[in-house]
Protein backbone atom coordinates (compact mmCIF):
# COMPACT_ATOMS: atom_id res chain seq x y z
CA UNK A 1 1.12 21.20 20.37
CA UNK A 2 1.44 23.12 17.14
CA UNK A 3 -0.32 22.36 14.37
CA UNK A 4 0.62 23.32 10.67
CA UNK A 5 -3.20 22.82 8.69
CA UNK A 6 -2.21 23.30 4.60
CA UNK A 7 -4.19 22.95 1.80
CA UNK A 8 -2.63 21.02 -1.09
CA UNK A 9 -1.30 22.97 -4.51
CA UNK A 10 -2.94 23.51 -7.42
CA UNK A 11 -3.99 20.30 -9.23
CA UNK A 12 -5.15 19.51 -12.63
CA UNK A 13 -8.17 20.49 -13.87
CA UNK A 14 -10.98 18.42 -12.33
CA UNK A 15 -13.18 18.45 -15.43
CA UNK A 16 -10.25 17.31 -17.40
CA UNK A 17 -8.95 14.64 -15.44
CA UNK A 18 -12.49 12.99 -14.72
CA UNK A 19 -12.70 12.74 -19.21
CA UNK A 20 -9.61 10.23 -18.94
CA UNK A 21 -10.00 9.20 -15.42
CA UNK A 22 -13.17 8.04 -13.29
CA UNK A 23 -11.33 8.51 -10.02
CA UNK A 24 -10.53 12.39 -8.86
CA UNK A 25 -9.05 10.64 -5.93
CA UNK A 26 -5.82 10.22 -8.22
CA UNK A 27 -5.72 13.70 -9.50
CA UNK A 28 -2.09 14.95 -9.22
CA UNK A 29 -0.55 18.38 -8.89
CA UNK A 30 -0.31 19.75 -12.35
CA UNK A 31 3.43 21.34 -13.20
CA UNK A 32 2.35 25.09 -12.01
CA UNK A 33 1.40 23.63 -8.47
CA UNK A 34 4.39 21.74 -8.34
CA UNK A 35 6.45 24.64 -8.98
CA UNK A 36 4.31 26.86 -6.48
CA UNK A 37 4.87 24.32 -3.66
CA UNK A 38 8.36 23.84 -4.01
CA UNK A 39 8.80 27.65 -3.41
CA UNK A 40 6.06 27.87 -0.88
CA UNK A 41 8.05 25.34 1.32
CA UNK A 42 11.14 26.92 1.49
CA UNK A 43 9.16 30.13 3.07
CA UNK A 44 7.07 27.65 5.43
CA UNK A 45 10.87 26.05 6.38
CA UNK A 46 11.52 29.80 7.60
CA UNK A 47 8.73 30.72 9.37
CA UNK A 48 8.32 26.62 11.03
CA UNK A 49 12.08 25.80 11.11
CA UNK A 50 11.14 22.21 12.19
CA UNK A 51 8.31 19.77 12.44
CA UNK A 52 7.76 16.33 13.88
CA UNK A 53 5.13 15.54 11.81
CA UNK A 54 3.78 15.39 8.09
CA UNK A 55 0.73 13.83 7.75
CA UNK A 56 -1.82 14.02 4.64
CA UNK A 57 -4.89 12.42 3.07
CA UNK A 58 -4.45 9.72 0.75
CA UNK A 59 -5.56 11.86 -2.34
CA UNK A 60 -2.56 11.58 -4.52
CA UNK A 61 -2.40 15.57 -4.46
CA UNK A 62 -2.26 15.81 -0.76
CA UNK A 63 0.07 13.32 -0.54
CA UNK A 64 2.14 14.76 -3.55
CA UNK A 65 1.86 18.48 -1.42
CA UNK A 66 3.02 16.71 1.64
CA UNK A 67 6.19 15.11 -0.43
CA UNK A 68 7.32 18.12 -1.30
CA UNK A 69 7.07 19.69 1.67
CA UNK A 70 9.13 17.06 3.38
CA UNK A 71 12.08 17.34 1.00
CA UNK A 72 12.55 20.85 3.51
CA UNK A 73 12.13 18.36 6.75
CA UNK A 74 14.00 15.43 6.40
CA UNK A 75 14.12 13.95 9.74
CA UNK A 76 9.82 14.12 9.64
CA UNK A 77 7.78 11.16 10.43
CA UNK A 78 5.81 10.88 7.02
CA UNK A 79 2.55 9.47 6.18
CA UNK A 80 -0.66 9.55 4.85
CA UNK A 81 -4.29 9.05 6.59
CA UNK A 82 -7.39 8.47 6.12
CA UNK A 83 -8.79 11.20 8.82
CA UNK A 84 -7.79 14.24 6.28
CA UNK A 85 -9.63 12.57 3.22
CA UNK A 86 -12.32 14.48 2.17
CA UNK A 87 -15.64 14.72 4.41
CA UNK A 88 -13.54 13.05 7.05
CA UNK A 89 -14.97 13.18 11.11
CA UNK A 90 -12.59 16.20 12.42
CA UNK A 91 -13.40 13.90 15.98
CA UNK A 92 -11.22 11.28 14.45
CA UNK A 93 -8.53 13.31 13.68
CA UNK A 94 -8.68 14.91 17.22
CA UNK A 95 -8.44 11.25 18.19
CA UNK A 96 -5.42 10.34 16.41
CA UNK A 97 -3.58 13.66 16.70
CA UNK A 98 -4.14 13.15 20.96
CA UNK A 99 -1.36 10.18 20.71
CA UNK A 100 0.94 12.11 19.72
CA UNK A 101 3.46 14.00 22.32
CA UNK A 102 1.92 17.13 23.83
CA UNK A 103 5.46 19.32 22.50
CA UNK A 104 4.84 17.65 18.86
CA UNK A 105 4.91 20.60 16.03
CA UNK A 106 2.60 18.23 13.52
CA UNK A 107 1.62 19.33 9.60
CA UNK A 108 -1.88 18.30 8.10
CA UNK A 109 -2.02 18.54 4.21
CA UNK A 110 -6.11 17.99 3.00
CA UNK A 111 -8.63 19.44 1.07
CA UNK A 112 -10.99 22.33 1.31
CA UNK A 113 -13.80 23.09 2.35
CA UNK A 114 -12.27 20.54 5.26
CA UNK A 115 -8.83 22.56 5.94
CA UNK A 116 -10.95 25.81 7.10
CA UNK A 117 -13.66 23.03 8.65
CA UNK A 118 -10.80 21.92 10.67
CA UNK A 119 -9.55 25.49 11.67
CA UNK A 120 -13.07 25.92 12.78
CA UNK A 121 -13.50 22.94 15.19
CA UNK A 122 -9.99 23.54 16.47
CA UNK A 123 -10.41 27.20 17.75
CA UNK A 124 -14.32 27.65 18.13
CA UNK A 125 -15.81 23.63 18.38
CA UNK A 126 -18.12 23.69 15.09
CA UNK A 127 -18.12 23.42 11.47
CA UNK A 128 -18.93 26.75 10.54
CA UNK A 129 -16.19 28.59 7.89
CA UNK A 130 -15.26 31.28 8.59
CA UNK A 131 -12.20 31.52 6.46
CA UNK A 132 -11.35 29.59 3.43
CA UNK A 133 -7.42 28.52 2.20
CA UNK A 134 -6.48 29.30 -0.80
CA UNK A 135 -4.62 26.53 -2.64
CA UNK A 136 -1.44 25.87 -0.99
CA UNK A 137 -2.18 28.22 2.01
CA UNK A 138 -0.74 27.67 5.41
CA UNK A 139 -2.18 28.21 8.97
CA UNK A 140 -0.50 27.71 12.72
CA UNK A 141 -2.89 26.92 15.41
CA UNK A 142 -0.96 26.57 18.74
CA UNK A 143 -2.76 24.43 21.82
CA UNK A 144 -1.65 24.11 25.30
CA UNK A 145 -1.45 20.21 25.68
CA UNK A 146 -3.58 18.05 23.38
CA UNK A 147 -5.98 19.26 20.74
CA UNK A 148 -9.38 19.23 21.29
CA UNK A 149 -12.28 21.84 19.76
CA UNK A 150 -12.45 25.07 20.79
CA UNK A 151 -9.01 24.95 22.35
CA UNK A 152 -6.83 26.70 19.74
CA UNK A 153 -5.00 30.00 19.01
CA UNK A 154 -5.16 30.75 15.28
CA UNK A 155 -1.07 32.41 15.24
CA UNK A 156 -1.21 32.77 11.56
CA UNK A 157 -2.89 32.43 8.12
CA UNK A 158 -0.59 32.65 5.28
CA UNK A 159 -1.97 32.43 1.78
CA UNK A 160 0.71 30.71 -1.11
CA UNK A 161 2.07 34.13 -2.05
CA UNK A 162 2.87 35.34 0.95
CA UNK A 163 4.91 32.03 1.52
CA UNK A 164 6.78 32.07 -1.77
CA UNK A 165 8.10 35.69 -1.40
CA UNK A 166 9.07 34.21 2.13
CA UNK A 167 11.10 31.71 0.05
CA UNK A 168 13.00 33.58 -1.95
C-alpha cells in the first residue's frame, strides 16, 4: 500500500475566525490557500499519477484540501472521516486503512501536529515528531501489505513549493 499523508492549505486566520465564529472546526481555506492547492495538485498529479483513495477529516479545511485535490483524480473514492480529526487514535486509522486492498495507493488530508504524528507511528511505531509539514506539504510512505507502525518507508517529503513548481 501507498499512502499519500497531506496537510491541508492555508486557512483563515484562527484568531479571526473564532471573533465571528465559536467553532474553528468550520474554518475554511482562505483565497491564498485555495490558490496554493490548486497548483500544488497538479504537481502531486505528476509525481502520484493515480490514487484509489481520498480520504480527510471532517474539518471543513481538510475536507475543502481534499476537494481540490480530487478535481486532479476523478475516478477517486472520496470521503471524509473521523480518524484524521484532530487528536484522533493513529490505531484507528491503522484499523480502517487495513480494509482496504493491500495494492490501494490511498491519500490522507488532516491537521498538524497529527500529519507528522502519523508519519511517526507509520515508519518508527510512536508519537514522537520528528518532522513537521508545512501547510499543504505532501509525504509518500510505501508498505509491503497492510499498514501497521513501524512498517513504513518514508519515499518522499515534499513541502507546497516544491509541488507547485512541479505544477507548472
Amino acid at each position: 500500500m501507498k499512502i499519500i499523508i497531506i496537510r491541508h492549505a492555508i486557512a483563515l486566520d484562527r484568531a479571526e475566525f473564532l471573533q465571528s465564529n465559536s467553532d474553528d472546526r468550520l474554518r475554511p481555506l482562505a483565497e491564498k490557500g485555495i490558490r496554493r492547492q490548486q497548483q500544488s495538485s497538479q504537481g502531486l498529479k505528476k509525481v502520484q499519477p493515480d490514487t484509489d483513495y481520498i480520504l480527510s477529516s471532517t474539518l471543513t479545511r481538510a475536507i475543502q484540501t481534499a476537494d481540490i485535490i480530487a478535481e486532479h483524480y476523478p475516478e477517486t473514492v472520496r470521503k471524509a472521516i473521523p480518524q484524521l480529526d484532530p487528536r484522533s487514535d493513529p490505531a484507528k486509522l491503522t484499523s480502517l486503512l487495513a480494509d482496504l486492498p493491500e495494492e490501494s495507493v490511498v491519500m490522507l488530508v488532516g491537521h498538524e501536529p497529527d500529519m507528522s504524528e502519523l508519519i511517526s507511528w507509520f515508519t518508527n511505531g510512536s508519537h514522537f515528531n520528528f518532522l513537521q509539514m508545512k501547510k499543504g506539504a505532501a509525504c509518500l510512505l510505501q508498505f509491503n501489505g497492510s499498514p501497521r507502525p513501524a512498517s513504513a518507508e518514508l519515499i518522499w517529503l515534499l513541502p507546497p513549493k516544491q509541488l507547485r513548481a512541479l505544477g507548472t
